[in-house]
Protein backbone atom coordinates (compact mmCIF):
# COMPACT_ATOMS: atom_id res chain seq x y z
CA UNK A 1 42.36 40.26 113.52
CA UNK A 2 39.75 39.55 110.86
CA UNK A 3 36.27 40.54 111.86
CA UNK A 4 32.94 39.56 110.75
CA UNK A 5 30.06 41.85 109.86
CA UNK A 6 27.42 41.81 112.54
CA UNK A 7 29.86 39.36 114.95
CA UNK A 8 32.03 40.24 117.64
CA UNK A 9 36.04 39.31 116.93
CA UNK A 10 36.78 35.72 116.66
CA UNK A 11 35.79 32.74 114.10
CA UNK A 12 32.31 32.75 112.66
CA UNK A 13 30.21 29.76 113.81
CA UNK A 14 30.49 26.63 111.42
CA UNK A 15 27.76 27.23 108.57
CA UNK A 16 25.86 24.64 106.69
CA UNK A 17 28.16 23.51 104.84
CA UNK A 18 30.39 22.55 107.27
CA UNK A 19 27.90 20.86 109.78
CA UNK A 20 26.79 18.72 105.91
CA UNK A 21 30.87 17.90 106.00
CA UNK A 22 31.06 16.77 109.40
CA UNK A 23 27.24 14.40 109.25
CA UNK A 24 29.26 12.74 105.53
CA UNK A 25 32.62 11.64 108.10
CA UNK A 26 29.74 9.98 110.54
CA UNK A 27 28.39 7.51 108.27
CA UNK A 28 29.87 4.37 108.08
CA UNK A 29 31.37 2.08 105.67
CA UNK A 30 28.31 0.36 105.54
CA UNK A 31 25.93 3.56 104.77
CA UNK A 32 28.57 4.89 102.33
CA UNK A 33 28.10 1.68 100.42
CA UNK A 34 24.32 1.45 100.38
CA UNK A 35 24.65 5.49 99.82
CA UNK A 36 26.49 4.64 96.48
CA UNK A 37 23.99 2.16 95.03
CA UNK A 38 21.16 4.36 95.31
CA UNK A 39 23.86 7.64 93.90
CA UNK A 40 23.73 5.82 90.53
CA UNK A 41 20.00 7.16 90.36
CA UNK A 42 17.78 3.91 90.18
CA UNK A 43 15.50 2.35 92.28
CA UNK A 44 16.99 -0.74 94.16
CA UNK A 45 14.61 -3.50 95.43
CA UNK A 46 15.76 -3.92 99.20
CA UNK A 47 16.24 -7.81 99.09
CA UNK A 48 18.90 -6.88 96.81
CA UNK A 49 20.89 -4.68 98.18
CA UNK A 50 20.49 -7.02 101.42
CA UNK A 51 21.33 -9.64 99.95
CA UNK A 52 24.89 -8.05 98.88
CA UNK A 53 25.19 -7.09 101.87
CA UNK A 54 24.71 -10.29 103.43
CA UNK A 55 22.25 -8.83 106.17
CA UNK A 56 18.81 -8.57 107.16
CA UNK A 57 15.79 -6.58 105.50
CA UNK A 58 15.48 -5.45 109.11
CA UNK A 59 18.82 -4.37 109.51
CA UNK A 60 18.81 -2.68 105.96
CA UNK A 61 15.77 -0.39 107.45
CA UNK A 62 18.03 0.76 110.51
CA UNK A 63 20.78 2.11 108.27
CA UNK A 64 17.98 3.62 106.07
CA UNK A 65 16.69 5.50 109.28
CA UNK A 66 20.36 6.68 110.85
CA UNK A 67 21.14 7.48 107.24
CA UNK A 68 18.28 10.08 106.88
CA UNK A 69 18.70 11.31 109.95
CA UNK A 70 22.49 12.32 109.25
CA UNK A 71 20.94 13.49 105.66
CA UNK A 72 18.43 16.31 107.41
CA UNK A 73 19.73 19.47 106.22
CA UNK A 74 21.23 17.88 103.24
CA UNK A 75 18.55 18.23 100.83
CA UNK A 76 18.27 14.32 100.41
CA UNK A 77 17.28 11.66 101.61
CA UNK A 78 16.72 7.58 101.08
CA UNK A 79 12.37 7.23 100.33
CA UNK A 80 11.31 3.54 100.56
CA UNK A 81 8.32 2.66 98.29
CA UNK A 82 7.31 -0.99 97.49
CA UNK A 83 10.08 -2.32 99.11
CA UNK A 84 12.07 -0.52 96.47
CA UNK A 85 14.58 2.28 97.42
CA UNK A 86 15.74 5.34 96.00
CA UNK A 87 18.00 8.03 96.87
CA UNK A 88 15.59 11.59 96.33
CA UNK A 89 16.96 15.16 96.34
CA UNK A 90 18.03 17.97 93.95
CA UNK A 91 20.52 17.60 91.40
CA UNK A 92 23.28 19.66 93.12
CA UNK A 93 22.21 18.27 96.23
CA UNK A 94 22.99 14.48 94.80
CA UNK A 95 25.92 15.90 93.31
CA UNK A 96 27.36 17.29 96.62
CA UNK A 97 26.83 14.14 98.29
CA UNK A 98 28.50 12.11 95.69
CA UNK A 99 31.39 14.06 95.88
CA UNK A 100 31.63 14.52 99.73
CA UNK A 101 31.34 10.56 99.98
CA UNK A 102 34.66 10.07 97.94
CA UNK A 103 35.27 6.56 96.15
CA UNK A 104 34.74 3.57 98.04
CA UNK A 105 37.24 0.39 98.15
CA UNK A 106 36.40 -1.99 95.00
CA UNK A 107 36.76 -4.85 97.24
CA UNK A 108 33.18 -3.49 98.92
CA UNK A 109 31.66 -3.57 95.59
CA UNK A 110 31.96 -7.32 95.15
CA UNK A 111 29.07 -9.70 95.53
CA UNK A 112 29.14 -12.42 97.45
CA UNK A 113 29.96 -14.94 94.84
CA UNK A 114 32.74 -12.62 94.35
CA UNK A 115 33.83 -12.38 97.51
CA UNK A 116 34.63 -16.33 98.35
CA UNK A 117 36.14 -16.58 95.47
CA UNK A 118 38.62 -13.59 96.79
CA UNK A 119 39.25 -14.93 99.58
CA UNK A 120 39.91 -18.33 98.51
CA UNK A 121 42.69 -17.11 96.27
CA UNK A 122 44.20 -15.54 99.09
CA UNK A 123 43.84 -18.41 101.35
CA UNK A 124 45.50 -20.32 98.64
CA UNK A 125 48.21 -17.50 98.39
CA UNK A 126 48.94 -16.84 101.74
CA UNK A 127 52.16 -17.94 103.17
CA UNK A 128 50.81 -17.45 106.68
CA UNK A 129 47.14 -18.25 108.45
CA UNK A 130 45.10 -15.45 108.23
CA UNK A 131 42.69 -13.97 111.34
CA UNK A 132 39.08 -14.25 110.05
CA UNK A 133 38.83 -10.65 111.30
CA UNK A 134 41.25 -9.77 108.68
CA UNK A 135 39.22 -10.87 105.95
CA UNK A 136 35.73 -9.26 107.72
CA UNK A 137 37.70 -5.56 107.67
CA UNK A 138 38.70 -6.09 104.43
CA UNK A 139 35.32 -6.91 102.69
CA UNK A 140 33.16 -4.72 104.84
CA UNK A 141 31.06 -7.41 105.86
CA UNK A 142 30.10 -8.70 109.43
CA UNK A 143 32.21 -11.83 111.07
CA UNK A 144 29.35 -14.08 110.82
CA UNK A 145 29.40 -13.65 106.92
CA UNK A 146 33.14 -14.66 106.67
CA UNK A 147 32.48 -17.53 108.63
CA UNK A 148 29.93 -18.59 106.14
CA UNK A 149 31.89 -17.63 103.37
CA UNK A 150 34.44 -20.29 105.19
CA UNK A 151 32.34 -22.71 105.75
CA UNK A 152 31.59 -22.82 101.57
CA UNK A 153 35.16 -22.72 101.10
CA UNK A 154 35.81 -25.85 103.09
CA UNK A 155 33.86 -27.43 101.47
CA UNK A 156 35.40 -26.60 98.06
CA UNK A 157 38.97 -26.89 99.20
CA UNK A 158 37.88 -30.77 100.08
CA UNK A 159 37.49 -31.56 96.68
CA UNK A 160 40.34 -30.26 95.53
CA UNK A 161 42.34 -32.49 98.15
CA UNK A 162 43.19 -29.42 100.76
CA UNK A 163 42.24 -29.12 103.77
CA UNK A 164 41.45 -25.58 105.47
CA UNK A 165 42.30 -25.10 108.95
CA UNK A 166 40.28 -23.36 111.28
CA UNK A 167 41.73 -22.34 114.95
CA UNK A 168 41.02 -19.29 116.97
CA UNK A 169 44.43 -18.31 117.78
CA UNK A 170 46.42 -19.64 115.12
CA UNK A 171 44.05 -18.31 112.18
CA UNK A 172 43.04 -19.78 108.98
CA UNK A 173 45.37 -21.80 106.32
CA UNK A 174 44.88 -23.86 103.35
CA UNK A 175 47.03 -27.69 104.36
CA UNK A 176 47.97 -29.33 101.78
CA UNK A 177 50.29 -29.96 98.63
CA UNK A 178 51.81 -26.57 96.59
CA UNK A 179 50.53 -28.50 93.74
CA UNK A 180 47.20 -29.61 94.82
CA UNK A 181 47.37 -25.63 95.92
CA UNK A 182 48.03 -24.65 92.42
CA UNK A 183 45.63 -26.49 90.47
CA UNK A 184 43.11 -25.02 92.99
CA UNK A 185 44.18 -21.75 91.75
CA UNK A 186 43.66 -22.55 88.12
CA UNK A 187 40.31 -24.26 88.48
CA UNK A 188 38.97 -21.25 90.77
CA UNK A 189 39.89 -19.06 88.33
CA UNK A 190 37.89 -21.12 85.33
CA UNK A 191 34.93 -21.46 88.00
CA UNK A 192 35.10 -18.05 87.24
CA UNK A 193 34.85 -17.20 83.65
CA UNK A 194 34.06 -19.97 80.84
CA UNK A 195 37.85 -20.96 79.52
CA UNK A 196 37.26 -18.66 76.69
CA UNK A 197 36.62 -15.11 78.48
CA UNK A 198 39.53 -16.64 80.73
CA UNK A 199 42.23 -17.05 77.94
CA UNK A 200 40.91 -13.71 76.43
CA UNK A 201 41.72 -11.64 79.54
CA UNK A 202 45.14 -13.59 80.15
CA UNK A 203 46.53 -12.93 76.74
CA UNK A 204 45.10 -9.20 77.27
CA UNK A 205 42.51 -9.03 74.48
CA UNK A 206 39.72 -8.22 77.06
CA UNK A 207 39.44 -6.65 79.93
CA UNK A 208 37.46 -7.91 83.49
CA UNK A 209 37.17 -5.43 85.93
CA UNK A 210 36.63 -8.13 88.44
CA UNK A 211 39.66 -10.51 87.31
CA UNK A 212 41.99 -7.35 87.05
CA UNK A 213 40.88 -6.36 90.48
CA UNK A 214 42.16 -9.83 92.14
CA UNK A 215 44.92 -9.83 89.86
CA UNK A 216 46.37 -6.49 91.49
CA UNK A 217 45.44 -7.75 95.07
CA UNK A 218 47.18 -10.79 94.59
CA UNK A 219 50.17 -9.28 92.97
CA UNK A 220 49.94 -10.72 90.01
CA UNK A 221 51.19 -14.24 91.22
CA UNK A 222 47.60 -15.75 90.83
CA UNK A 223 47.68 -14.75 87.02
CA UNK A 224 51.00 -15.56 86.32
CA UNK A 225 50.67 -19.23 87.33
CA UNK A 226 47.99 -19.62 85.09
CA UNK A 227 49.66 -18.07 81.79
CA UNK A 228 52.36 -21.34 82.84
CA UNK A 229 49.67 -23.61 83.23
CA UNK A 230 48.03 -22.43 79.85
């Protein structure tokens, strides 16, 4: 049996940088994502991160506070200054929490723009309704946002002769024609990008991070309809 100097037999009690391990596991997805805004070392104006976040300046300030208080020890911490934030601590501090916090899901990076367009093209993918709760895990965001981002999406779907249906038990699913469907798919994809960024990323001579992103979620089926249509 190991033994420790100055301890009796047994394990040594968890040091620091174990109890900093076990605080980085407690945050949530949330605090992980405001976390890596502030980890790419500028000062964020709150409105805009709460406005990606599609929640409240109030409710910003309450994952700023259960943030720090998780940070104590940590040599960091979030300092709020003219409604500007910014992530303060030592350089090996920073680094260690970087690290500790791991990537995060691209799909939490997207703005809101990006978002409803996402989850239209899945909508119009989808072979069967999808649970609004699906969609809220997914992007990190609260119910209340999807349903807004559904609302918007009604809306669009109308114009393009589709209808999206709504019910609690049965889910959500685009009604309508697979070709009115289709040229949805095209013209959400040009809403996107002006027709020549568009063709440039289809025929590979440029690269989106955003459009290669939904083109890997949607397994490729959203892209390769549009090379046809082009």
């Amino acid at each position: 049996m190991f033994r420790f100097r100055g301890l009796g037999p047994g394990a040594p009690p968890a040091g620091p940088k174990e109890g900093k391990k076990k605080n980085m596991e407690k945050f949530t997805a949330r605090q992980k994502f405001i976390l890596s805004l502030l980890l790419k070392g500028l000062a964020l104006p709150l409105a805009d991160i709460s406005r990606q976040l599609d929640v409240s300046g109030r409710t910003i300030f309450r994952e700023i506070a259960a943030i720090n208080r998780l940070l104590e020890g940590a040599g960091a911490k979030i300092s709020v200054r003219n409604a500007e934030l910014t992530l303060v601590g030592g350089e090996q501090e920073l680094l260690a929490l970087k690290q500790s916090l791991g990537p995060l899901p691209k799909r939490w990076l997207l703005t809101a723009e990006q978002r409803v367009l996402f989850i239209t093209a899945q909508l119009l993918l989808a072979e069967k309704p999808c649970k609004s709760t699906f969609f809220s895990v997914q992007l990190n965001v609260a119910d209340g946002t999807v349903s807004a981002y559904m609302d918007k999406i009604q809306r669009w779907l109308a114009e393009k002769n589709l209808t999206l249906s709504r019910k609690r038990r049965y889910g959500i699913r685009v009604e309508g024609s697979e070709w009115n469907k289709r040229n949805a798919l095209v013209s959400l994809i040009y809403d996107y990008k002006p027709v020549e960024e568009l063709l440039a990323f289809v025929y590979g001579s440029k690269q989106d991070p955003v459009l290669r992103f939904f083109s890997a979620s949607c397994s490729g089926t959203a892209f390769s309809g549009c090379r046809r249509e082009f």
